[in-house]
C-alpha atoms as a PDB file:
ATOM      1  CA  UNK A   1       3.024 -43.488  23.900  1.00  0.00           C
ATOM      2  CA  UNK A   2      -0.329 -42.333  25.109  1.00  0.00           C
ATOM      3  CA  UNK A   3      -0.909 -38.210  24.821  1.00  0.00           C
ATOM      4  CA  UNK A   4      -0.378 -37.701  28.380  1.00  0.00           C
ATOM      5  CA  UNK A   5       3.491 -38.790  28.052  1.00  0.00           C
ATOM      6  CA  UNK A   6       4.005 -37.321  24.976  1.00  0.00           C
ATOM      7  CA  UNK A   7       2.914 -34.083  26.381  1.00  0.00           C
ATOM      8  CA  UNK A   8       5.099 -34.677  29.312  1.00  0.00           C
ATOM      9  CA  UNK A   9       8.440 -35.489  27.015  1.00  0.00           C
ATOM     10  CA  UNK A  10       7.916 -32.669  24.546  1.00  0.00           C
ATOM     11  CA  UNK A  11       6.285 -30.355  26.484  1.00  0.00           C
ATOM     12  CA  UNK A  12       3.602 -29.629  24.556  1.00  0.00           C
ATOM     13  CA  UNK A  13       0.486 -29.750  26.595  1.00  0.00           C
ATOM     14  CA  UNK A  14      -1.715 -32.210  25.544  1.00  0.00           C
ATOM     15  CA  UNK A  15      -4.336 -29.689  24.649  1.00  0.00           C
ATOM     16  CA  UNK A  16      -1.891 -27.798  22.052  1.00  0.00           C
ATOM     17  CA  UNK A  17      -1.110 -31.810  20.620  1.00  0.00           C
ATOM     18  CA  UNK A  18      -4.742 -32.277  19.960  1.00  0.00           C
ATOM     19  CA  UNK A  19      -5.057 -28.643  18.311  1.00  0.00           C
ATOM     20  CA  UNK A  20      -2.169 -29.267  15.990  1.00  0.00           C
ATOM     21  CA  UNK A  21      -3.986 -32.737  14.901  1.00  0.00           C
ATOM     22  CA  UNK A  22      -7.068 -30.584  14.551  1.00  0.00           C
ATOM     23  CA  UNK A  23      -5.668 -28.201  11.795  1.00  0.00           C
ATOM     24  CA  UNK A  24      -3.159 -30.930  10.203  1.00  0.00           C
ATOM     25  CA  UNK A  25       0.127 -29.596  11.313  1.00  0.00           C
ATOM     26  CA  UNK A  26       0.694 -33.135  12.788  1.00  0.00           C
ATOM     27  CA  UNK A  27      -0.741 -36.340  11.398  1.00  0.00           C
ATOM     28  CA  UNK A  28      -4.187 -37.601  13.677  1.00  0.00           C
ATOM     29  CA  UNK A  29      -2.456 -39.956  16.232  1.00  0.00           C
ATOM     30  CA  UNK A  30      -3.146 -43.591  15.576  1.00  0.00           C
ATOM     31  CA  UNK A  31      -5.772 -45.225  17.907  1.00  0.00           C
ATOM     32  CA  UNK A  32      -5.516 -47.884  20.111  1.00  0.00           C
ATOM     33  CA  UNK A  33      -8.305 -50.786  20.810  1.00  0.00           C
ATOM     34  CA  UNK A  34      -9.435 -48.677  23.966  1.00  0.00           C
ATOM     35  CA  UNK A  35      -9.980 -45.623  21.686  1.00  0.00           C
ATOM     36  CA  UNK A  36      -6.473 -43.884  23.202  1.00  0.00           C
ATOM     37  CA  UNK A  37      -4.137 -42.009  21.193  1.00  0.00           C
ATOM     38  CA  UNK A  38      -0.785 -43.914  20.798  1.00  0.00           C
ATOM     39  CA  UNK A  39       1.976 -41.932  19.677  1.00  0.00           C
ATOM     40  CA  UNK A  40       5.934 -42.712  18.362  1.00  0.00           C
ATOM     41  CA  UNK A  41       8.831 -41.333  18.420  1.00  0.00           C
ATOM     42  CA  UNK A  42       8.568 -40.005  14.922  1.00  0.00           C
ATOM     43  CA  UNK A  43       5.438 -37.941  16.168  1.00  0.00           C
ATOM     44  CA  UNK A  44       7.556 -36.837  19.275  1.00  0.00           C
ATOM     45  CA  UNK A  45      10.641 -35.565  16.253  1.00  0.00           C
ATOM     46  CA  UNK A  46       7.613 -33.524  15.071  1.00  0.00           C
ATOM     47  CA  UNK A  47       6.488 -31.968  18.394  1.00  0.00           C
ATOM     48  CA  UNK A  48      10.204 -31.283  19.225  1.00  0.00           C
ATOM     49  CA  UNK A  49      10.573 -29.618  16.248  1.00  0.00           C
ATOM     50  CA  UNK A  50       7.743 -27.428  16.150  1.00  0.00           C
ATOM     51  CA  UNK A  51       8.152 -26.214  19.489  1.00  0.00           C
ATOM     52  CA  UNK A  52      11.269 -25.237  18.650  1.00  0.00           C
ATOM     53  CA  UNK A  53      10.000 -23.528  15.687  1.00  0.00           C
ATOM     54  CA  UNK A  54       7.280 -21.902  17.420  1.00  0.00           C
ATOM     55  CA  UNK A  55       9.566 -20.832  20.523  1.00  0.00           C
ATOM     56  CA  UNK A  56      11.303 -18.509  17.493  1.00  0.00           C
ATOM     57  CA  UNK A  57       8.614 -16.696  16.921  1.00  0.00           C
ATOM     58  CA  UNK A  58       7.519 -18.727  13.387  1.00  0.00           C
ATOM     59  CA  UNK A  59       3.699 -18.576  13.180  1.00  0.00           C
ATOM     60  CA  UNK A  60       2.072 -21.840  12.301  1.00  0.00           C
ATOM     61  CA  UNK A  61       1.836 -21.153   8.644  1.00  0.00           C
ATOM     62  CA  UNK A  62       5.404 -20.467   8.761  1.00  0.00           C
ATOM     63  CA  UNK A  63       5.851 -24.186  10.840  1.00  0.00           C
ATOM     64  CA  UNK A  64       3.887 -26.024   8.453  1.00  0.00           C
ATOM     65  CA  UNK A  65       6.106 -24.571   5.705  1.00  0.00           C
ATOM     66  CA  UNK A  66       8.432 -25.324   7.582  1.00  0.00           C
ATOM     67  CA  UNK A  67       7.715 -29.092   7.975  1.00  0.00           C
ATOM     68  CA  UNK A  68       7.323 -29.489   4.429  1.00  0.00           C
ATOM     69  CA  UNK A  69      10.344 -28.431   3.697  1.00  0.00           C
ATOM     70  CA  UNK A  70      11.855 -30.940   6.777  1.00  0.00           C
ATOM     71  CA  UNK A  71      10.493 -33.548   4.906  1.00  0.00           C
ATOM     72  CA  UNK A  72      11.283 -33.035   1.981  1.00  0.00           C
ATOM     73  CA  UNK A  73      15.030 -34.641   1.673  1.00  0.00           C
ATOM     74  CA  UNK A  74      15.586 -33.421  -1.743  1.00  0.00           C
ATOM     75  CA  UNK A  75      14.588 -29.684  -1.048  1.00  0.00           C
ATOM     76  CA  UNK A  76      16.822 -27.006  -1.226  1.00  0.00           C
ATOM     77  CA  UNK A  77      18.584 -25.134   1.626  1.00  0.00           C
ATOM     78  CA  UNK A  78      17.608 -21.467  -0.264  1.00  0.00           C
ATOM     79  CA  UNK A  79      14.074 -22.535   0.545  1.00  0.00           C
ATOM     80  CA  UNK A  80      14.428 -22.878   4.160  1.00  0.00           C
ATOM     81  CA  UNK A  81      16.858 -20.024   4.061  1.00  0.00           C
ATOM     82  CA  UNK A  82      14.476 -17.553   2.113  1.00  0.00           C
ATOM     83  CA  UNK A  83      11.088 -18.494   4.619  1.00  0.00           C
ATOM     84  CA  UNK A  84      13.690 -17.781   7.776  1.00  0.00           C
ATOM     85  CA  UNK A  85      15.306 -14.861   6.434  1.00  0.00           C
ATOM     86  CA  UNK A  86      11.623 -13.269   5.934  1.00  0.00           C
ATOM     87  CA  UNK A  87      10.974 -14.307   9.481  1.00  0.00           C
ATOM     88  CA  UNK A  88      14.260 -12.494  10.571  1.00  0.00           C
ATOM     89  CA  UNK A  89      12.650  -8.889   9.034  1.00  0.00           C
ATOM     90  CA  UNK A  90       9.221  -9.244  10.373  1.00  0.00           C
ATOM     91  CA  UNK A  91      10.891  -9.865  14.100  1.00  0.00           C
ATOM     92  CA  UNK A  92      13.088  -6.580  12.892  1.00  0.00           C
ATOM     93  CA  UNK A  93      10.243  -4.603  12.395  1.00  0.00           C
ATOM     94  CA  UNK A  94       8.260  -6.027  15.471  1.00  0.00           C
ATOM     95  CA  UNK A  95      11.485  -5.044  17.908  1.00  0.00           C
ATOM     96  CA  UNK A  96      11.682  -1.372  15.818  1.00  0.00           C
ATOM     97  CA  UNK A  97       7.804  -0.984  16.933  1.00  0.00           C
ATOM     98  CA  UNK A  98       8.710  -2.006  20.366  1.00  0.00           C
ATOM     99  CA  UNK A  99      11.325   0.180  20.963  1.00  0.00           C
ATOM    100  CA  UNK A 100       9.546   3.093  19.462  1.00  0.00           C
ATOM    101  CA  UNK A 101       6.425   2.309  21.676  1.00  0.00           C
ATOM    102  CA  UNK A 102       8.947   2.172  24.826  1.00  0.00           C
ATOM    103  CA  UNK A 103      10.428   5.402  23.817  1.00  0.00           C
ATOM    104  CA  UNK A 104       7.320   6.843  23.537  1.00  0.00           C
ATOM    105  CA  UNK A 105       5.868   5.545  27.270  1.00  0.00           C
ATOM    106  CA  UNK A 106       9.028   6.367  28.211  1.00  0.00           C
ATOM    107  CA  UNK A 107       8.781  10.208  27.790  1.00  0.00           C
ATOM    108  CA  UNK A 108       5.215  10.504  28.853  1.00  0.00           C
ATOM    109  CA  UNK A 109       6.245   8.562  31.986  1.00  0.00           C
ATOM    110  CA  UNK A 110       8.950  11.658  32.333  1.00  0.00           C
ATOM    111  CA  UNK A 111       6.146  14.227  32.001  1.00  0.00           C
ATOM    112  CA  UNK A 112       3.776  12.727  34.193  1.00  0.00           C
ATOM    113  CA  UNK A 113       4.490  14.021  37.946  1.00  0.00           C
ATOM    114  CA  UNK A 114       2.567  10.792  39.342  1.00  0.00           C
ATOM    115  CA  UNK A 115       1.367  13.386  42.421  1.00  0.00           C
ATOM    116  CA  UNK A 116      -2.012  13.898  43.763  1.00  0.00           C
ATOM    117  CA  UNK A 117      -3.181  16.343  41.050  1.00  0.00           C
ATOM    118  CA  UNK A 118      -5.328  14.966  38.375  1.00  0.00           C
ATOM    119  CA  UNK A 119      -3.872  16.205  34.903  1.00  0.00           C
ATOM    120  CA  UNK A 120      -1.748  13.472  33.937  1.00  0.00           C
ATOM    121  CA  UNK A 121       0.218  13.561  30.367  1.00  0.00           C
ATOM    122  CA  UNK A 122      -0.105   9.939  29.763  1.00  0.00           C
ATOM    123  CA  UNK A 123      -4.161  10.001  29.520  1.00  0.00           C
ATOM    124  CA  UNK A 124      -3.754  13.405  27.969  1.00  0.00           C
ATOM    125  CA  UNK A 125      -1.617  11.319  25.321  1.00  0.00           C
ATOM    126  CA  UNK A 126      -3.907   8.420  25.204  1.00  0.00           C
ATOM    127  CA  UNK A 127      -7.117  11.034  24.669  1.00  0.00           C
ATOM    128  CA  UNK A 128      -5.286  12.629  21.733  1.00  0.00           C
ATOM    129  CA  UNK A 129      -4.242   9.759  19.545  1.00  0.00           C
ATOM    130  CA  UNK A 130      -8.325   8.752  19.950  1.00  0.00           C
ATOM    131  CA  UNK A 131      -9.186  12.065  18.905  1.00  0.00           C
ATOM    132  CA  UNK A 132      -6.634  11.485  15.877  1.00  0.00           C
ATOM    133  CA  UNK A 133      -8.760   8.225  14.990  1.00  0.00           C
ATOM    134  CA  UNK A 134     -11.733   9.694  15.342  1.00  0.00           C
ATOM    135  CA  UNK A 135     -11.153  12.757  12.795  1.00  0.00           C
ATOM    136  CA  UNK A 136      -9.735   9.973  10.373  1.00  0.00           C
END
């Protein structure tokens, strides 16, 4: 397969296929005569597999990890189990921050009458927590 359908069947843009070559995630492509990447289904296993990593939030440390631990037939499960179970609490604490920044914009969004006046809480806010890095 050339890059341009194994883009199309994984949905990985072609681009993103050449960037994971380019930092070793996935094995550079073997070359055809004509200087074309040809591709098999192996490679497309990979693809699949890191998209689907990548769709759950694993960074691509965590996917090359990951992979090595795919490949690895005679690993064990606490491995894999340990590197997703860290990747559980990190989303935990990302979805904590988000729902303390929404509570936050939240309120000010209360407090801000959104008239014709100028004074406005959500600026005021904004100003303040500068302010707070400045004096730091």
């Amino acid at each position: 397969m050339n890059i341009g359908t194994i883009a199309d069947k994984s949905g990985v843009p072609a681009k993103t296929i050449r960037y994971y070559e380019s930092i070793g995630l996935i094995p550079s492509a073997d070359r055809r005569p004509n200087g074309y990447r040809s591709y098999d289904d192996i490679d497309m296993h990979t693809l699949n597999f890191i998209k689907r990593a990548r769709s759950l939030g694993f960074s691509v440390d965590e996917v090359r990890d990951l992979l090595d631990l795919w490949r690895d037939r005679r690993r064990p499960s606490k491995a894999v189990k340990t590197l997703a179970s860290e990747h559980l609490k990190a989303l935990d604490r990302k979805i904590a921050e988000l729902r303390s920044m929404r509570r936050t914009l939240a309120t000010l969004l209360e407090r801000c009458r959104g008239d014709l006046r100028p004074d406005c809480p959500i600026l005021d806010d904004l100003a303040e927590g500068e302010e707070a890095w400045d004096a730091q």
